[in-house]
Protein backbone atom coordinates (compact mmCIF):
# COMPACT_ATOMS: atom_id res chain seq x y z
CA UNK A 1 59.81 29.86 114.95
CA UNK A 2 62.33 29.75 112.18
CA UNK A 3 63.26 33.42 112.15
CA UNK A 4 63.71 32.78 116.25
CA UNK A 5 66.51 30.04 115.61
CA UNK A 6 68.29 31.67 112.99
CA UNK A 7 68.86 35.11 115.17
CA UNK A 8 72.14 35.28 116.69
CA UNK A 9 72.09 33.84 120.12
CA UNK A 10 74.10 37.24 121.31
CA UNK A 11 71.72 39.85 119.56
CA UNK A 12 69.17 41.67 121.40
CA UNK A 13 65.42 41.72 119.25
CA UNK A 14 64.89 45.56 118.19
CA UNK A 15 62.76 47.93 120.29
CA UNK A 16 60.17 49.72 118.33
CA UNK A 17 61.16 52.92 117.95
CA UNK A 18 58.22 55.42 120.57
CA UNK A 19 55.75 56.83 118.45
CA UNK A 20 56.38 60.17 117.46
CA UNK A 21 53.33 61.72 119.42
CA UNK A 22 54.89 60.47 122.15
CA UNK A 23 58.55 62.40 121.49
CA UNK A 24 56.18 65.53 120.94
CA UNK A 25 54.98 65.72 124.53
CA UNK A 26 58.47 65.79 125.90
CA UNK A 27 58.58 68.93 123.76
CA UNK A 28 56.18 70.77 125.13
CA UNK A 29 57.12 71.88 128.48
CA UNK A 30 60.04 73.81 127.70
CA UNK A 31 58.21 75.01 124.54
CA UNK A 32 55.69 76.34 127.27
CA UNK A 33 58.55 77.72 129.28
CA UNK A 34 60.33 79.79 126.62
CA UNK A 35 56.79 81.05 125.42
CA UNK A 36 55.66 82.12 129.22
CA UNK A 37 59.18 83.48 129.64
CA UNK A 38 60.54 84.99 127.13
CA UNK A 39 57.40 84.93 124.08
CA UNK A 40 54.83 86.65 126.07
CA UNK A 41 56.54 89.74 127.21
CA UNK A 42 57.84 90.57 123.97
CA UNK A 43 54.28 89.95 122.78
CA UNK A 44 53.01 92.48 125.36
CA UNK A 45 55.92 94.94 124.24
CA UNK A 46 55.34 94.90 120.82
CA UNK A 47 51.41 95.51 121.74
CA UNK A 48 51.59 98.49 124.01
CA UNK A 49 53.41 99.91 121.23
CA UNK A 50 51.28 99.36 118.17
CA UNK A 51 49.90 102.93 117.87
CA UNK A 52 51.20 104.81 114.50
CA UNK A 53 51.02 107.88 116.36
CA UNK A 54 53.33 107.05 119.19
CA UNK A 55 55.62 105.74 116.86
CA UNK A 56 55.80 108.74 114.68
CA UNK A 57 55.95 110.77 117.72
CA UNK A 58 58.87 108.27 119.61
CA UNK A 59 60.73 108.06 116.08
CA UNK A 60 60.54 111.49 115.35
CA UNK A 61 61.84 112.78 118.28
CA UNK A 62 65.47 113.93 118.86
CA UNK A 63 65.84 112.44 122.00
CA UNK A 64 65.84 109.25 120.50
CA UNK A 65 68.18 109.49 117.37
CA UNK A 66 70.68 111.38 120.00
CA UNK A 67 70.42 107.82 122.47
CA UNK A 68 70.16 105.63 119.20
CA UNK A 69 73.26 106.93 117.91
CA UNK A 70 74.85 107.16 121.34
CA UNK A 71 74.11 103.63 121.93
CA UNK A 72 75.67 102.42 118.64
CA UNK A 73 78.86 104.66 119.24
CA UNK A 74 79.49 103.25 122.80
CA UNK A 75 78.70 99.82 121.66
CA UNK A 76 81.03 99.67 119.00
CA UNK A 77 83.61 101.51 120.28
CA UNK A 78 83.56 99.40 123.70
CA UNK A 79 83.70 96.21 121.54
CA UNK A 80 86.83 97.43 119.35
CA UNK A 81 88.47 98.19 122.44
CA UNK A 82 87.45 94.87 124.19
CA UNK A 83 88.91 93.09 121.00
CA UNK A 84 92.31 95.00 121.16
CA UNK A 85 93.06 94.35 124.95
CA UNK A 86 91.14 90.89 124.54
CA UNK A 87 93.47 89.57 122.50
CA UNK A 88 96.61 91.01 123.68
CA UNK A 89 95.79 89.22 127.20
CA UNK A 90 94.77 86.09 125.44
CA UNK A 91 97.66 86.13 123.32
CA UNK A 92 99.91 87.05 126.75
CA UNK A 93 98.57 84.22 129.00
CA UNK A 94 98.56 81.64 125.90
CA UNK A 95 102.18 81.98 125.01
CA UNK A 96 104.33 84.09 126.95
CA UNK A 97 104.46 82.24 130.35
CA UNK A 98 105.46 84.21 133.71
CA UNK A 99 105.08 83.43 137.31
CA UNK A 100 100.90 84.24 138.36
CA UNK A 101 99.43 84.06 134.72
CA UNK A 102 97.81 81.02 136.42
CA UNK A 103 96.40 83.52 139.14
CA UNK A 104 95.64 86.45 136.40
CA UNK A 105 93.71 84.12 134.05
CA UNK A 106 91.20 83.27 137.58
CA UNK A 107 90.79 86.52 138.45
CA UNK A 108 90.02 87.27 134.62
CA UNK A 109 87.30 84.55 134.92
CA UNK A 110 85.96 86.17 138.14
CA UNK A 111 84.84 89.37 136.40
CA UNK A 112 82.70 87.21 134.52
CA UNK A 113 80.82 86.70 138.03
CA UNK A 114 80.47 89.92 139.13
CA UNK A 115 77.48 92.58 138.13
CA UNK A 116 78.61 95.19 136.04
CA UNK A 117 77.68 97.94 138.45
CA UNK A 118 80.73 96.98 140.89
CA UNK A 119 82.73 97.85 137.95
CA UNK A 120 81.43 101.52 137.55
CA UNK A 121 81.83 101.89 141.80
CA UNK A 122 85.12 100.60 141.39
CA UNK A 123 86.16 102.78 138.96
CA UNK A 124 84.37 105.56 141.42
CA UNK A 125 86.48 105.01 144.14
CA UNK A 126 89.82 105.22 141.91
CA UNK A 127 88.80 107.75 138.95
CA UNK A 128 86.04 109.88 140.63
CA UNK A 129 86.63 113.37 141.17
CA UNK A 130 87.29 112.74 144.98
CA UNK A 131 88.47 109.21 143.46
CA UNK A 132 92.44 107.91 145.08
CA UNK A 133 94.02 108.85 141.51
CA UNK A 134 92.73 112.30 141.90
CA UNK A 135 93.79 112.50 145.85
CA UNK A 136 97.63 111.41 144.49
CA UNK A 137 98.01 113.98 141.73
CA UNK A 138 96.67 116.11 143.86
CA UNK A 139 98.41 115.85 146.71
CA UNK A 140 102.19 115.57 144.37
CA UNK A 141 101.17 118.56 142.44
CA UNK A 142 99.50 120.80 144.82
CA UNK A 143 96.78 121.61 142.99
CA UNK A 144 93.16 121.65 144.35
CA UNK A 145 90.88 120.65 141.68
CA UNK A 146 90.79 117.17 140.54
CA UNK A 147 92.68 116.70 137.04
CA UNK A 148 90.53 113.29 135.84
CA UNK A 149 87.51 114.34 135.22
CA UNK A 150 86.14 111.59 132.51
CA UNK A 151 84.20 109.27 134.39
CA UNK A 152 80.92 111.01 133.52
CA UNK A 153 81.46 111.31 129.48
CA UNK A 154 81.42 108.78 127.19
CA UNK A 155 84.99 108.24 127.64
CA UNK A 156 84.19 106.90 131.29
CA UNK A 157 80.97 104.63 130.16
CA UNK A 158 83.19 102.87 127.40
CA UNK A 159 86.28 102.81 129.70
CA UNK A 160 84.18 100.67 132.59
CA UNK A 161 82.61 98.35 129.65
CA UNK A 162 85.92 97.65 128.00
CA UNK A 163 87.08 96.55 131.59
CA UNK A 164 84.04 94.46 132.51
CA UNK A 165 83.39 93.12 128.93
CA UNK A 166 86.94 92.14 128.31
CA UNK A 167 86.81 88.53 129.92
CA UNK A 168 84.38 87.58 127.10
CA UNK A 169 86.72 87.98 124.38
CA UNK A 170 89.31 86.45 126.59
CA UNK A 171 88.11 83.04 127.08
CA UNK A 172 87.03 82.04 123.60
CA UNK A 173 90.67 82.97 122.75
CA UNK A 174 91.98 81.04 125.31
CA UNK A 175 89.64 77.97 124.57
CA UNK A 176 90.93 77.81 120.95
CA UNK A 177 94.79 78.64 121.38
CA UNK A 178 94.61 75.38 123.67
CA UNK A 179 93.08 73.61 120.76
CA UNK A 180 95.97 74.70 118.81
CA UNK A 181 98.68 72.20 117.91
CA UNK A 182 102.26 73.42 119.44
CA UNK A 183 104.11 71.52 116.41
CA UNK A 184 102.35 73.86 114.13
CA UNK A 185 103.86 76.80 116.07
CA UNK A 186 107.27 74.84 116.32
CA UNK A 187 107.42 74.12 112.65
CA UNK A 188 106.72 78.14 111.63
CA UNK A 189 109.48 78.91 113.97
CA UNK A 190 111.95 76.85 112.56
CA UNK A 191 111.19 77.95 109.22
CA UNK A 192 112.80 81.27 110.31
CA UNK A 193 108.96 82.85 110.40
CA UNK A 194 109.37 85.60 112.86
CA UNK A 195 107.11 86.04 116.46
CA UNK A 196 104.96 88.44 114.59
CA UNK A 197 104.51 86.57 111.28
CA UNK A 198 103.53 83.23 113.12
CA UNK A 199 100.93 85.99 115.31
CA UNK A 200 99.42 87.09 111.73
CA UNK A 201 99.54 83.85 109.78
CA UNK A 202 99.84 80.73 112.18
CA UNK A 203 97.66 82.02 115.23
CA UNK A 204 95.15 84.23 114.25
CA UNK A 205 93.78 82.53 111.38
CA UNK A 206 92.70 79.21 113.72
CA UNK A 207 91.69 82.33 116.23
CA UNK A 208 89.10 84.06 113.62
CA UNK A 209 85.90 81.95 114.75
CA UNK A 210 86.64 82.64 118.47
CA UNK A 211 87.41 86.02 117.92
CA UNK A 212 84.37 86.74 116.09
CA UNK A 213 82.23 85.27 118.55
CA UNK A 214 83.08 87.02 121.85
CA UNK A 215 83.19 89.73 119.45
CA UNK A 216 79.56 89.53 118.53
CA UNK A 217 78.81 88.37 122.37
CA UNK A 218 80.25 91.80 123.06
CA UNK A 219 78.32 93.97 120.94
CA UNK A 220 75.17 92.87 121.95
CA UNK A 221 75.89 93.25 125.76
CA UNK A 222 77.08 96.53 125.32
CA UNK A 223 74.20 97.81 123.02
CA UNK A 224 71.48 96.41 125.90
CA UNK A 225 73.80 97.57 129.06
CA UNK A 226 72.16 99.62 131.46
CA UNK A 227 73.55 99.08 135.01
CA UNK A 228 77.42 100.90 134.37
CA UNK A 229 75.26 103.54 132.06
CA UNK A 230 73.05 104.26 135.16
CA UNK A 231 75.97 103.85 137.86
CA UNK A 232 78.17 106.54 136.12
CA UNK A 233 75.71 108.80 137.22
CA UNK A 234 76.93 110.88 133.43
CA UNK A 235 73.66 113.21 132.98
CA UNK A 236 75.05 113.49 128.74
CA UNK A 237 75.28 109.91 128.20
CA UNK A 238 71.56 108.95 127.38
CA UNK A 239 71.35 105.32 125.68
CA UNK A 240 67.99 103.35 124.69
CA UNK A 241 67.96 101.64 127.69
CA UNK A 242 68.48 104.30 129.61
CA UNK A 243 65.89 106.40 127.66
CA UNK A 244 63.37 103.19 127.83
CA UNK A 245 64.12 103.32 132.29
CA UNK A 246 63.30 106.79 132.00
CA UNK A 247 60.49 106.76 129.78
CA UNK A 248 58.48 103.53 131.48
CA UNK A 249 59.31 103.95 135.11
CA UNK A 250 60.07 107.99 135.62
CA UNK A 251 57.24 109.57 133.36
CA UNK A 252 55.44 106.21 132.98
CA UNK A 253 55.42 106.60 129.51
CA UNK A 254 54.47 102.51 128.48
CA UNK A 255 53.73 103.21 124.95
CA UNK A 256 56.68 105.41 124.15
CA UNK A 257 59.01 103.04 126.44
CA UNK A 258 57.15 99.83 124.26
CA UNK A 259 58.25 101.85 120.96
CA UNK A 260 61.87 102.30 121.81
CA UNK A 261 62.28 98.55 123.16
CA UNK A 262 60.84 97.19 120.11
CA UNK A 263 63.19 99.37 118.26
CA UNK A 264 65.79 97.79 120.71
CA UNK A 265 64.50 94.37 120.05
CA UNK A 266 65.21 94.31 116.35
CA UNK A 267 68.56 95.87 116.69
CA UNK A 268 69.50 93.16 118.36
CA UNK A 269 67.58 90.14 116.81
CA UNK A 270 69.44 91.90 113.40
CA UNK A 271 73.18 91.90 114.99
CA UNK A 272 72.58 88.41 115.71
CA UNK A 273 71.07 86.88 112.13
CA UNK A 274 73.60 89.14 110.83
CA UNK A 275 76.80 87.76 112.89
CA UNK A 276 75.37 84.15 112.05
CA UNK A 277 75.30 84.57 108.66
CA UNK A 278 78.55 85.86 108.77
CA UNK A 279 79.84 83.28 111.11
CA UNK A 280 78.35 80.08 108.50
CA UNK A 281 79.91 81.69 105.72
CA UNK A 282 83.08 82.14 107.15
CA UNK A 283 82.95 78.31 108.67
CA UNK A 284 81.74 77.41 104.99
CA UNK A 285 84.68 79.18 103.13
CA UNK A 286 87.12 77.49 105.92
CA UNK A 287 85.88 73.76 104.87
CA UNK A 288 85.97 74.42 101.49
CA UNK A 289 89.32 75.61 101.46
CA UNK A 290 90.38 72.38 103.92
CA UNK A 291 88.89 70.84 101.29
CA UNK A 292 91.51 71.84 98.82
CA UNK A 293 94.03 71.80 100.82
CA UNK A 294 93.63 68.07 102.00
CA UNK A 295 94.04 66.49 98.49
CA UNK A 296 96.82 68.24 98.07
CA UNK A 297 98.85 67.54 100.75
């Protein structure tokens, strides 16, 4: 009765905290879900493929170093080339106004909407060998064999992912140049700093974590993209998921197609510890030096 009258009159008596068995269960359903989903198949994959000898035979094989190393090439190359244009069309639509960056930045974010095979049929219609580019040089030069003819190379492949990949590398940029203060930008310009030396030492810094991030987002699309491979229709250009389509569903090869998407599996699960351990160490460097930085200011 005592501790009653000496509460505040305007203070509400503490809940009890819900036993933690009880938090548990709202855990397990989506546990469940990602398990059914995403656990199991991988569990099935990485069972079919659990024979030495396939492996040896899969690994050995030159078919699949040829689409391993293929796959890294076009991967990396596609990402470099998504980080170059990325950033110049970040940079562009951040800070160099003109009349429709409004409508160029929307129709940037509507790639991200589209599949990536509309891409490849696009580029079909304009760089095909019966594509309209073709038609026009054609029909100025006079000549009757088409001049483009590097849709179905590599060239082609990492041409349509740079152009359907791009967006991704876009709006992280764009996200964090709106974080950026403007006075920080005025203040380097007044200082005499030059357009490019605020670019290299005001801009891109603060831009690092975005930039590595759609960077890394990048990568691993392009290493497990199959659709623009497939719609080129290029008969050279044989990647691992290509080479796992053709394996499990052509020659119904499941243990062989289980080998090469475990092989798959790990590349990726490895990009991605290996871009977060980059990515903390980087974030950790950046406090620490904040850290300095503050007390002396």
């Amino acid at each position: 009765m005592t501790a009653l009258l000496e509460q505040p009159v305007g203070d509400a008596p503490a809940r009890p905290a819900p036993p933690r068995s009880r938090a548990a269960l709202w855990v397990l359903p989506p546990l469940l879900l990602v398990v059914l989903i995403a656990l199991y198949p991988l569990l099935r994959v990485f069972g079919e493929s659990a024979d030495t000898d396939t492996w040896a035979e899969v690994l050995g094989s030159e078919a699949f170093r040829d689409a391993l190393w293929r796959t890294v090439a076009i991967a990396a190359t596609s990402t470099v080339g998504c980080l170059i244009l990325g950033t110049f069309l970040a940079i562009v639509l951040a800070f160099v106004p003109f009349p429709g960056s409004h409508v160029v930045g929307r129709l940037i974010d509507t790639v991200l909407s589209l599949p990536s095979f509309l891409i490849t049929l696009a580029f079909t219609f304009l760089y095909g060998t019966a594509g309209a580019v073709n038609a026009a040089i054609m029909s100025i030069t006079g000549g009757d064999s088409p001049v483009l003819n590097f849709l179905y190379t590599p060239a082609g492949v990492i041409a349509a992912e740079i152009t359907f990949f791009t967006p991704f590398v876009v709006r992280p940029l764009l996200a964090a140049f709106a974080l950026m203060p403007r006075a920080q930008l005025d203040v380097a310009a007044s200082l005499g700093a030059s357009p490019l030396r605020v670019l290299r030492s005001v801009i891109m810094p603060e831009a690092w974590p975005a930039l590595m991030a759609g960077g890394s987002l990048v990568l691993l699309l392009t290493l497990n993209e199959f659709g623009i491979v497939l719609f080129t229709g290029a008969k050279g250009v044989i990647t691992l998921p290509v080479l796992i389509y053709t394996r499990g569903i052509v020659t119904f090869d499941l243990p062989g197609a289980a080998v090469i998407a475990t092989v798959q599996v790990v590349l990726s699960l490895a990009l991605y510890v290996a871009y977060r351990m980059i990515f903390a160490r980087m974030m950790s460097g950046k406090e620490s030096a904040d850290a300095v930085v503050g007390p002396a200011k």
